[in-house]
Protein backbone atom coordinates (compact mmCIF):
# COMPACT_ATOMS: atom_id res chain seq x y z
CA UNK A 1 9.00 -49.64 32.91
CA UNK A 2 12.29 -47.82 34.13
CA UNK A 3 13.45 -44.84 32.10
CA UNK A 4 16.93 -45.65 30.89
CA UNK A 5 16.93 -42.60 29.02
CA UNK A 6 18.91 -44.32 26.34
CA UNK A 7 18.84 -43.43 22.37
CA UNK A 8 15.71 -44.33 20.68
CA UNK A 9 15.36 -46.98 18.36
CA UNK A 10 13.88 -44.42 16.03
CA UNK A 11 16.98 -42.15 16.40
CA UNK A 12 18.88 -43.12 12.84
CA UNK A 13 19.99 -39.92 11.76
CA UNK A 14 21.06 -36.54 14.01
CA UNK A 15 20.99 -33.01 12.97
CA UNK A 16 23.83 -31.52 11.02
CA UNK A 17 23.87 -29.03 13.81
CA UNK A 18 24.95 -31.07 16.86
CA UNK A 19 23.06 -28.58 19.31
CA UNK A 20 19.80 -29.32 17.07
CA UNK A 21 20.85 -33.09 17.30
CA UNK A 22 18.07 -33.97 20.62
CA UNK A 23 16.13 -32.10 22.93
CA UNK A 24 18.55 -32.09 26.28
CA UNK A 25 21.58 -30.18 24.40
CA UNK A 26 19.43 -26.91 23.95
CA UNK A 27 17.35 -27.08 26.54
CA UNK A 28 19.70 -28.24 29.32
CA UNK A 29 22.28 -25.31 27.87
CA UNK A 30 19.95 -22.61 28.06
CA UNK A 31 18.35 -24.16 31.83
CA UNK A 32 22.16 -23.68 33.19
CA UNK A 33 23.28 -20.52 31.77
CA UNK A 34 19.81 -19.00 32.88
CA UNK A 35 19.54 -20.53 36.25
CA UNK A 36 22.31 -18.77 36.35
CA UNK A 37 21.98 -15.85 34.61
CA UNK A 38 18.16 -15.02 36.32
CA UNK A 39 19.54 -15.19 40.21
CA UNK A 40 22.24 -13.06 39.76
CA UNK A 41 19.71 -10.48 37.96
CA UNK A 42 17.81 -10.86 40.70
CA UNK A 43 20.47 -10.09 43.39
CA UNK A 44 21.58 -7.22 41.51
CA UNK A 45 18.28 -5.97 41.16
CA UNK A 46 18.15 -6.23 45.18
CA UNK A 47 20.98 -4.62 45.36
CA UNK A 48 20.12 -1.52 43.66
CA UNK A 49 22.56 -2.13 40.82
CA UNK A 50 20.57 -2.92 38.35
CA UNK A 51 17.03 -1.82 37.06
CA UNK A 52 15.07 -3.93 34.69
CA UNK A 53 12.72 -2.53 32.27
CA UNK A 54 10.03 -5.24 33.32
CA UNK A 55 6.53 -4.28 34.64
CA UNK A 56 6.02 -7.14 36.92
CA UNK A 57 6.43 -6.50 40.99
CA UNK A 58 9.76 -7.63 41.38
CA UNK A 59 8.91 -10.55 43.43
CA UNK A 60 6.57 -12.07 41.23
CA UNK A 61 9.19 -11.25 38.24
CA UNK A 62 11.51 -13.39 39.90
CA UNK A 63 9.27 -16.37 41.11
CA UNK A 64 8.34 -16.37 37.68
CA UNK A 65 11.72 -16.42 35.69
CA UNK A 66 12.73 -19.10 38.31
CA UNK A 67 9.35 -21.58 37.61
CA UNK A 68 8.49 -21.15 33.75
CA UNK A 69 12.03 -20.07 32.71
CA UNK A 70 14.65 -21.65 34.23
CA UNK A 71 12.56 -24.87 35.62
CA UNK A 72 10.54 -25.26 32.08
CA UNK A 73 13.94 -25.38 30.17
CA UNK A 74 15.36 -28.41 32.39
CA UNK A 75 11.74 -30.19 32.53
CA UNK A 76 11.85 -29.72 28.85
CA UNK A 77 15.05 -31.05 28.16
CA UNK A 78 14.15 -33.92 30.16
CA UNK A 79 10.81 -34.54 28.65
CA UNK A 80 12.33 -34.14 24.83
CA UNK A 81 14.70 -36.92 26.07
CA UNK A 82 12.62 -39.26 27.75
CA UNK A 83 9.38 -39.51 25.54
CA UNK A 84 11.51 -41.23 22.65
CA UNK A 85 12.68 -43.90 24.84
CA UNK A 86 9.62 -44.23 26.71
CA UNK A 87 7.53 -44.58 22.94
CA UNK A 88 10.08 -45.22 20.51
CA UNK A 89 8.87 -42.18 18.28
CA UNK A 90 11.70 -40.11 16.73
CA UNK A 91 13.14 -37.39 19.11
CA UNK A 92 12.09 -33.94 18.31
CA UNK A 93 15.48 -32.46 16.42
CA UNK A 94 16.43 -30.20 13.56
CA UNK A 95 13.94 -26.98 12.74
CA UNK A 96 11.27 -28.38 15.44
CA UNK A 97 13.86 -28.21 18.18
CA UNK A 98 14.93 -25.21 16.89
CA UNK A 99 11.74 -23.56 16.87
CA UNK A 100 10.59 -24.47 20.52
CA UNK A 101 14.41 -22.99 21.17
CA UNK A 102 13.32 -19.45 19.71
CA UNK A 103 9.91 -19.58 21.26
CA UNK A 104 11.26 -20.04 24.87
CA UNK A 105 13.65 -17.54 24.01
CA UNK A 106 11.54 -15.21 23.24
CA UNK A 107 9.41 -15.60 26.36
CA UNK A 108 12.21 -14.59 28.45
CA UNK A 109 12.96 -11.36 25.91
CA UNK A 110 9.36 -10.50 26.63
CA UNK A 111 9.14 -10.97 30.08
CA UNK A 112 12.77 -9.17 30.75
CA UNK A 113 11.68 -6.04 28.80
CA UNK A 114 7.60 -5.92 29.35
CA UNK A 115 7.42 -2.13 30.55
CA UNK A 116 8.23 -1.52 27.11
CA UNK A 117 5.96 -4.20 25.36
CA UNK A 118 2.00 -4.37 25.27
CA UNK A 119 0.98 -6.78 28.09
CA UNK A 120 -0.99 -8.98 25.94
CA UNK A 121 1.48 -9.00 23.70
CA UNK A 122 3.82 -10.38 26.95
CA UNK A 123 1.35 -12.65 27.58
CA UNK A 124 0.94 -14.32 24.27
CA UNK A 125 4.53 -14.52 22.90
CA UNK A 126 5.13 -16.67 26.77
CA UNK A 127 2.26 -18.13 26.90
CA UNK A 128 2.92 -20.07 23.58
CA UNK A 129 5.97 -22.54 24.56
CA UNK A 130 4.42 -25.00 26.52
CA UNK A 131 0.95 -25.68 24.31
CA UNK A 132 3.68 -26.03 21.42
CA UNK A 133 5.89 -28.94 23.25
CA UNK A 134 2.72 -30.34 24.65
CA UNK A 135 1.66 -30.39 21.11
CA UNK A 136 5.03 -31.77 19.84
CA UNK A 137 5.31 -34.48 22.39
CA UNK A 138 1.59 -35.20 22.34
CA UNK A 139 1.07 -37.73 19.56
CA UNK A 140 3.52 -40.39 20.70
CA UNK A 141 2.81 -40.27 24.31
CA UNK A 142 -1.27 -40.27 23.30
CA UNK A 143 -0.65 -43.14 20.90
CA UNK A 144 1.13 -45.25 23.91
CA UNK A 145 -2.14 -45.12 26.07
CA UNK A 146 -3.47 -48.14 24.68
CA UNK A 147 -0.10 -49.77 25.70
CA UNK A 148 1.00 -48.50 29.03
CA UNK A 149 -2.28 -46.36 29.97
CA UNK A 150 -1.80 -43.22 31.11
CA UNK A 151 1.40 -44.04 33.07
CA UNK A 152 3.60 -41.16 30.57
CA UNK A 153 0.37 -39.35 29.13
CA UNK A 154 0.15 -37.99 32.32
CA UNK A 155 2.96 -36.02 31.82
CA UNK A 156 0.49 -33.90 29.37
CA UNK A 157 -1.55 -33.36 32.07
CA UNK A 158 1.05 -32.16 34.11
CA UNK A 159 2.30 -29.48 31.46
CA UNK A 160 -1.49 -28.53 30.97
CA UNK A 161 -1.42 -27.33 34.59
CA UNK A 162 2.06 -25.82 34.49
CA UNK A 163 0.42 -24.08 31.50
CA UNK A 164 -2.57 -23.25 33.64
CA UNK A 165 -0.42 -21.63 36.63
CA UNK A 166 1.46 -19.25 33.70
CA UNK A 167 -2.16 -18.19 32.51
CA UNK A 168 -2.51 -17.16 36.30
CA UNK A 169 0.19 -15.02 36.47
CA UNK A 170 -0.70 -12.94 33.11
CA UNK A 171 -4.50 -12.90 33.81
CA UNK A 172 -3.22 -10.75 36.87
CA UNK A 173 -0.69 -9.21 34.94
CA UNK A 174 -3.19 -7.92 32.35
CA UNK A 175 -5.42 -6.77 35.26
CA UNK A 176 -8.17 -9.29 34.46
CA UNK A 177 -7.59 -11.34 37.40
CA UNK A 178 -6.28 -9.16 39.99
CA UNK A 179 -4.10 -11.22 42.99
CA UNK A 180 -4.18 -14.55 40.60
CA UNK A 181 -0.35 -14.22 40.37
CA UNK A 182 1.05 -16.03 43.55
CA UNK A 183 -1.37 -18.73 43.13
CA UNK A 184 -0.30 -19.27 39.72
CA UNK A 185 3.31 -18.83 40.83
CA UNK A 186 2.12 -21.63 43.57
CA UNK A 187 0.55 -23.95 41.26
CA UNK A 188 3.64 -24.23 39.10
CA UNK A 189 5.82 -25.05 41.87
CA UNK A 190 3.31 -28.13 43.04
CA UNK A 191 3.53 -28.99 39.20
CA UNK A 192 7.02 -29.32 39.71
CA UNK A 193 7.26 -31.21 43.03
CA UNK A 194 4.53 -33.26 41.56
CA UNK A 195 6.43 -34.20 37.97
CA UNK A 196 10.00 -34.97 40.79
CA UNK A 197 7.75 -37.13 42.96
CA UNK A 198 6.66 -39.46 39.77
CA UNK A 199 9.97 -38.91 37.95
CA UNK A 200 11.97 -39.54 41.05
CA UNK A 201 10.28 -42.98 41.93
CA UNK A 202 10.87 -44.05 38.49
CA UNK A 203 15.00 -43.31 38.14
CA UNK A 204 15.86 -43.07 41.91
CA UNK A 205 15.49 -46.46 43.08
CA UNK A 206 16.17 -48.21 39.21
CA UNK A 207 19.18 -46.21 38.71
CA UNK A 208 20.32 -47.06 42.66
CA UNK A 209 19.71 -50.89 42.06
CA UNK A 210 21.81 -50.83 38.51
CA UNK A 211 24.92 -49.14 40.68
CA UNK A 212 24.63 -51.67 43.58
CA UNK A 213 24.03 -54.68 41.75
CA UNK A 214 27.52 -54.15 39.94
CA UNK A 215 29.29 -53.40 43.30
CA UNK A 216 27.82 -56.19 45.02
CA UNK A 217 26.35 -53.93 47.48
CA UNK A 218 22.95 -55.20 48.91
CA UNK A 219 20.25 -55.00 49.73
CA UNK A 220 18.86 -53.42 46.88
CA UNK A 221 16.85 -50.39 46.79
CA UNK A 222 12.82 -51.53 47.16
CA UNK A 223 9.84 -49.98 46.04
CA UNK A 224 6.24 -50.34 47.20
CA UNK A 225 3.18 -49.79 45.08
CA UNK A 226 0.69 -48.90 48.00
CA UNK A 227 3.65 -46.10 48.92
CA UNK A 228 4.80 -44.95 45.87
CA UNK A 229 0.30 -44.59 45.13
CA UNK A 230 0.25 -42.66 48.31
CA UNK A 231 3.35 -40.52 47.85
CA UNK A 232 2.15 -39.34 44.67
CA UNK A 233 -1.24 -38.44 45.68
CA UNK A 234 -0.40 -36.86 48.33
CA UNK A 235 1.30 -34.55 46.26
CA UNK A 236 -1.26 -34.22 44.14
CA UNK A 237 -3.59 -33.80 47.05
CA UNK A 238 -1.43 -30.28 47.66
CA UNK A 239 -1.81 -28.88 44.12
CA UNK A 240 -5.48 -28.99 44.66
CA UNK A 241 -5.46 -27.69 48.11
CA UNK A 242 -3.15 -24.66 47.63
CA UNK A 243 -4.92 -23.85 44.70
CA UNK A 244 -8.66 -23.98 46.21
CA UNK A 245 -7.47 -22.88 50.32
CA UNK A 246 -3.64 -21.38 50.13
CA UNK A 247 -1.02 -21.85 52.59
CA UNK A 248 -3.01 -22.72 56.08
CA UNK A 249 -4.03 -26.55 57.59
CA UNK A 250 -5.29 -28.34 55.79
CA UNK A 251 -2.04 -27.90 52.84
CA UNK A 252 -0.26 -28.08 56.01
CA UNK A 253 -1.68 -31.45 56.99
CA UNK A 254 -1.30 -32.53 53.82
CA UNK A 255 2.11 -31.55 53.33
CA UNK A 256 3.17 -33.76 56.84
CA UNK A 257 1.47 -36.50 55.43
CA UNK A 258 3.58 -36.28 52.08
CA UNK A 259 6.73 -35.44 53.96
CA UNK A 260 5.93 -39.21 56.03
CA UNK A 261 5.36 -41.10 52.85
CA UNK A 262 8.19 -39.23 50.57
CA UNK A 263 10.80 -39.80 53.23
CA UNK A 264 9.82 -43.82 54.01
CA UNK A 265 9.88 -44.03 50.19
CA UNK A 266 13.34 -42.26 50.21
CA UNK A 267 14.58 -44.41 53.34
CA UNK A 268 13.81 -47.80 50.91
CA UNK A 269 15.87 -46.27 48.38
CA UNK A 270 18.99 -46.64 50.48
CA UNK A 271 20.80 -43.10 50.06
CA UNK A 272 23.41 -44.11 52.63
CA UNK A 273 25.04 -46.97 49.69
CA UNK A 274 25.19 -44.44 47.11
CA UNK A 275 28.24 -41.95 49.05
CA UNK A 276 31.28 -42.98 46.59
CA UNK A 277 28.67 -42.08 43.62
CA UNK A 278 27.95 -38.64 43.29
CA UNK A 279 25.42 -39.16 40.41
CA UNK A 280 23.56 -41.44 42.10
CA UNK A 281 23.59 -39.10 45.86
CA UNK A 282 22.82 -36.12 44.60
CA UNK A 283 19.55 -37.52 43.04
CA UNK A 284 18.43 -39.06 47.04
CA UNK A 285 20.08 -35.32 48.21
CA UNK A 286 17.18 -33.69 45.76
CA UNK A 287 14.72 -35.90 46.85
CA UNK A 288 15.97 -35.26 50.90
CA UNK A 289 15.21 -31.55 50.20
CA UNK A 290 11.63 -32.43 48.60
CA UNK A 291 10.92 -34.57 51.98
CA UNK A 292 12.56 -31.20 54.19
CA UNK A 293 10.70 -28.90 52.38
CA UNK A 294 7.39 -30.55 52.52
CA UNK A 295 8.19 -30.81 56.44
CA UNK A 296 9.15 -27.02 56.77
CA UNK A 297 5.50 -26.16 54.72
CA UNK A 298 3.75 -28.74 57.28
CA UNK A 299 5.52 -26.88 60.13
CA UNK A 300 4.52 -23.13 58.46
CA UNK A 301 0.95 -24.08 57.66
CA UNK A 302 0.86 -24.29 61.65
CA UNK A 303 3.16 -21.89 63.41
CA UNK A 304 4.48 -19.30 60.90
CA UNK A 305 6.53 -17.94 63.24
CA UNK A 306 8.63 -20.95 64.24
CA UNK A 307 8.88 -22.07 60.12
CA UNK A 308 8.55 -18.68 57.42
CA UNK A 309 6.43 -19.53 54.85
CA UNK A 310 9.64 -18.34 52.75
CA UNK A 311 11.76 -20.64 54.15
CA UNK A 312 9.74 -24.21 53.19
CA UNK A 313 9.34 -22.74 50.14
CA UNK A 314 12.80 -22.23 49.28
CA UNK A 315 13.63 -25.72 50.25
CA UNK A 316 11.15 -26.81 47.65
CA UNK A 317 12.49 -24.41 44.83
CA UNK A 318 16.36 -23.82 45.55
CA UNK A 319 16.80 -27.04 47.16
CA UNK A 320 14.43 -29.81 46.16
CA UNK A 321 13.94 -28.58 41.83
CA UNK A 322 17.47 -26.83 41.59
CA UNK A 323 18.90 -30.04 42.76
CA UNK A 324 16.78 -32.59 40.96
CA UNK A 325 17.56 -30.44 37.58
CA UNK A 326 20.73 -30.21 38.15
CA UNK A 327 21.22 -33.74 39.10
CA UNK A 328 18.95 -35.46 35.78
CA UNK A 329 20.42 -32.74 33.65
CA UNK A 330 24.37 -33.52 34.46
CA UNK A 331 23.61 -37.59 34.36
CA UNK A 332 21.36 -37.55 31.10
CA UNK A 333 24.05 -35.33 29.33
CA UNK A 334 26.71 -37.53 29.77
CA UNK A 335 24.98 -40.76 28.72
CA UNK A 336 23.40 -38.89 25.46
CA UNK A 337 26.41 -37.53 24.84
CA UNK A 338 28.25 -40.86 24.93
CA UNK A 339 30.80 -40.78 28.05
CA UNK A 340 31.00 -43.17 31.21
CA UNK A 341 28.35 -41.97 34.04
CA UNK A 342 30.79 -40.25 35.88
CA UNK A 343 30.61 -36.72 37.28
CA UNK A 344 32.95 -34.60 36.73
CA UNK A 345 34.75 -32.91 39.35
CA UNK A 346 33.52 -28.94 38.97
CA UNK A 347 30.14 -30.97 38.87
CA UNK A 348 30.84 -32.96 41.70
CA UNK A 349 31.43 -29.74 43.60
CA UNK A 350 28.39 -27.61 41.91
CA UNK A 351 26.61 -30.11 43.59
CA UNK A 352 28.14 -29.00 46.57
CA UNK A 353 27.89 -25.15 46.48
CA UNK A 354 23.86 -25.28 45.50
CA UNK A 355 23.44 -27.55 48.32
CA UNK A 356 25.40 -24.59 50.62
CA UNK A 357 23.29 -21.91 48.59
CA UNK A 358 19.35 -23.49 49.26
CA UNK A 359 20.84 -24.23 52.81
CA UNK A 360 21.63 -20.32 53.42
CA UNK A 361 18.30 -19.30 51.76
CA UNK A 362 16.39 -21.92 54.10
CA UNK A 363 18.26 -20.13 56.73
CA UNK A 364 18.00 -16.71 55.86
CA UNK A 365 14.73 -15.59 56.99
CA UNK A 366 15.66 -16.87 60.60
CA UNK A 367 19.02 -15.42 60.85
CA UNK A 368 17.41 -12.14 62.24
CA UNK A 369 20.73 -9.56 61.23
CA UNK A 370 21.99 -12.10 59.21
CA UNK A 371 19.41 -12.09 56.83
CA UNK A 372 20.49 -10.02 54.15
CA UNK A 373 23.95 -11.59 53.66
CA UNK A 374 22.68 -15.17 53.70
CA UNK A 375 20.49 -14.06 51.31
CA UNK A 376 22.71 -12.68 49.10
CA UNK A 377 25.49 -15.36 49.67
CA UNK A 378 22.89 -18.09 48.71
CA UNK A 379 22.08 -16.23 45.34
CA UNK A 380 25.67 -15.90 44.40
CA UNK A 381 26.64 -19.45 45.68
CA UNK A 382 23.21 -20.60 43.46
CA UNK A 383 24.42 -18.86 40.47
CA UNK A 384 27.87 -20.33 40.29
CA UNK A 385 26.74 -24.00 40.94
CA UNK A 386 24.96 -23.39 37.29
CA UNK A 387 27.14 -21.98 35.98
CA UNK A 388 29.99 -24.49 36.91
CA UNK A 389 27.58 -27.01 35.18
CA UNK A 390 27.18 -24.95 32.07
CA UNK A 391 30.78 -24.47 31.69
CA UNK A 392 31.61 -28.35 32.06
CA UNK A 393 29.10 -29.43 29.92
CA UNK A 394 28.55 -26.63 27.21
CA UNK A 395 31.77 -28.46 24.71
CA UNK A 396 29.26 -31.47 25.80
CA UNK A 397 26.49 -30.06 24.07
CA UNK A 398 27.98 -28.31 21.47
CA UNK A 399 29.99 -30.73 20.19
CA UNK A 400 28.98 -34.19 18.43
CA UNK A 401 29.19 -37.89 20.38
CA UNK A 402 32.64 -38.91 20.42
CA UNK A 403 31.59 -42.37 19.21
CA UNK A 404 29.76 -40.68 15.71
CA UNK A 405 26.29 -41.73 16.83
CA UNK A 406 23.38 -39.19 16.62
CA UNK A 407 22.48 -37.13 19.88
């Protein structure tokens, strides 16, 4: 089944509130304005002109804003979206919405100011969001098993270990797990990567086909069950690894493997038709930087000092999840929001400066004197491709449909 990502069945009557009216006009708000907001923190923090009254090792601070702040609000968005037309329950609207709003707020309030704030304390109010949309989202996507299986319930799975990898991080946090923190942060990234690698052969290649079919353009995107199974598991096969062995050979081997099957998978996509649609290429370019980045983490697991560590993993994060949000988030708003599926042109080129941005932070840690100001060029380049988005699409999600319908 292809998610079309169209309006429920079940979806009579919106909100009153037209921010309240579905799940991506929140969620997709706040995942822009703090992409946005969180990296330049973070390069001001660098910097020395700014000092946050967190208690977190800077690093980890970040790496965690970045994976269950910024990435959690677009996956959520996304998720709040799709379930409804994958099910045909009700979307999740009104005082629910509003209430997983305040709790994910919250988090961040917490985590931003936890020097002054008990740690538990921390580590309860943020650990709460993602038990509470699992919980919300849980019913309908439980009830489909007997229909489809566990093709979307695994999504709960998913959001049980991205739950899991946040636990890390505050079991080290509140001392009770000293040096569980990175692996945590680790585990949500492969979360991630994971939930683009099923996501992505699900709208990639459907939403590729719908484009060429109407331009005539062929042949049409293909997908093949024995390497879709293997691309997926292969990425699954990383999760486990880095969790039980860290970076080193045998995630390394793993990540080659998953970099061969990801890109063939990509290649029978057909990227190249899709230049004159920037919707469509900027999905295959965050897919590209999943394939890169899984390359770059084969290459590191090997010979660190050819590949940094840091640099696969920032074409994973800035470049392979930045993208992919940023690319489902600008296309799902526009067709929820009732307007043609066409980018618009601050869009268009937000694609282009986070592309630049992951690009100079790939680059960074070999650029030797260079290092600093690619780094800090890539987090100010980073920041304004969100925030680009968030100022194009913010009257979007403010504002009702043009057409009267609800969400």
């Amino acid at each position: 089944m292809a998610v079309d990502l169209s309006a429920s069945p079940a979806a009579k009557a919106g909100s009153p509130v037209p921010l309240l009216a579905y799940g991506f006009r929140p969620f997709f708000l706040l995942a822009g304005a703090y992409g946005a907001l969180a990296i330049l923190a973070w390069v001001c923090i660098l910097s020395g002109e700014l000092r946050l009254p967190a208690s977190w090792p800077l690093p980890l601070w970040h790496g965690h804003e970045m994976v269950f702040g910024f990435a959690v609000a677009g996956i959520t968005g996304f998720l709040l979206t799709a379930v409804p037309s994958w099910t045909g329950a009700a979307p999740v609207r009104g005082a629910t919405l509003l209430f997983l709003v305040l709790l994910w707020v919250a988090g961040r309030l917490a985590f931003w100011g936890s020097a002054a704030l008990p740690a538990p304390f921390v580590a309860a109010v943020d650990l709460a969001f993602l038990p509470c949309l699992a919980g919300v989202l849980g019913r309908s996507l439980i009830a489909q098993i007997s229909v489809s299986g566990f093709r979307n319930a695994v999504f709960l799975v998913l959001l049980a270990a991205l739950w899991t990898g946040n636990l890390l991080t505050h079991l080290d946090g509140l001392g009770i797990v000293p040096g569980a923190a990175l692996p945590g942060l680790h585990l949500g990234i492969d979360v991630l990567l994971l939930a683009i690698t099923i996501v992505g052969g699900r709208i990639v290649p459907n939403f590729t086909a719908n484009v060429l079919r109407k331009t005539g353009v062929s042949p049409l995107p293909r997908s093949v069950p024995a390497l879709d199974a293997a691309a997926i598991l292969s990425m699954a096969a990383i999760l486990v690894l880095d969790l039980l062995f860290g970076s080193g050979p045998i995630s390394a081997a793993a990540a080659i493997f998953a970099a061969c099957t990801n890109g063939l998978r990509l290649w029978l996509w057909r990227p190249l038709a899709t230049i004159r649609a920037p919707l469509l290429w900027v999905l295959h370019l965050g897919y590209a930087w999943l394939v890169l980045g899984l390359a770059l983490k084969g290459i590191a697991g090997f010979a660190d000092t050819a590949v940094p560590p840091s640099a696969a993993l920032h074409a994973l994060t800035a470049g392979a999840i930045g993208t992919m949000l940023l690319a489902v988030m600008s296309r799902v708003a526009l067709g929820h929001t009732g307007r043609p599926l066409i980018a618009p042109r601050l869009v268009v080129a937000a694609y282009g400066v986070l592309t630049l941005a992951a690009a100079l932070r790939v680059a960074a840690p070999l650029a030797m004197d260079a290092t600093s100001a690619l780094f800090f060029a890539s987090g100010i380049l980073w920041a304004t491709a969100m925030a680009l988005f968030t100022a194009v699409y913010a009257p979007m999600l403010l504002r009702p449909r043009p057409d009267g319908n609800p969400g």
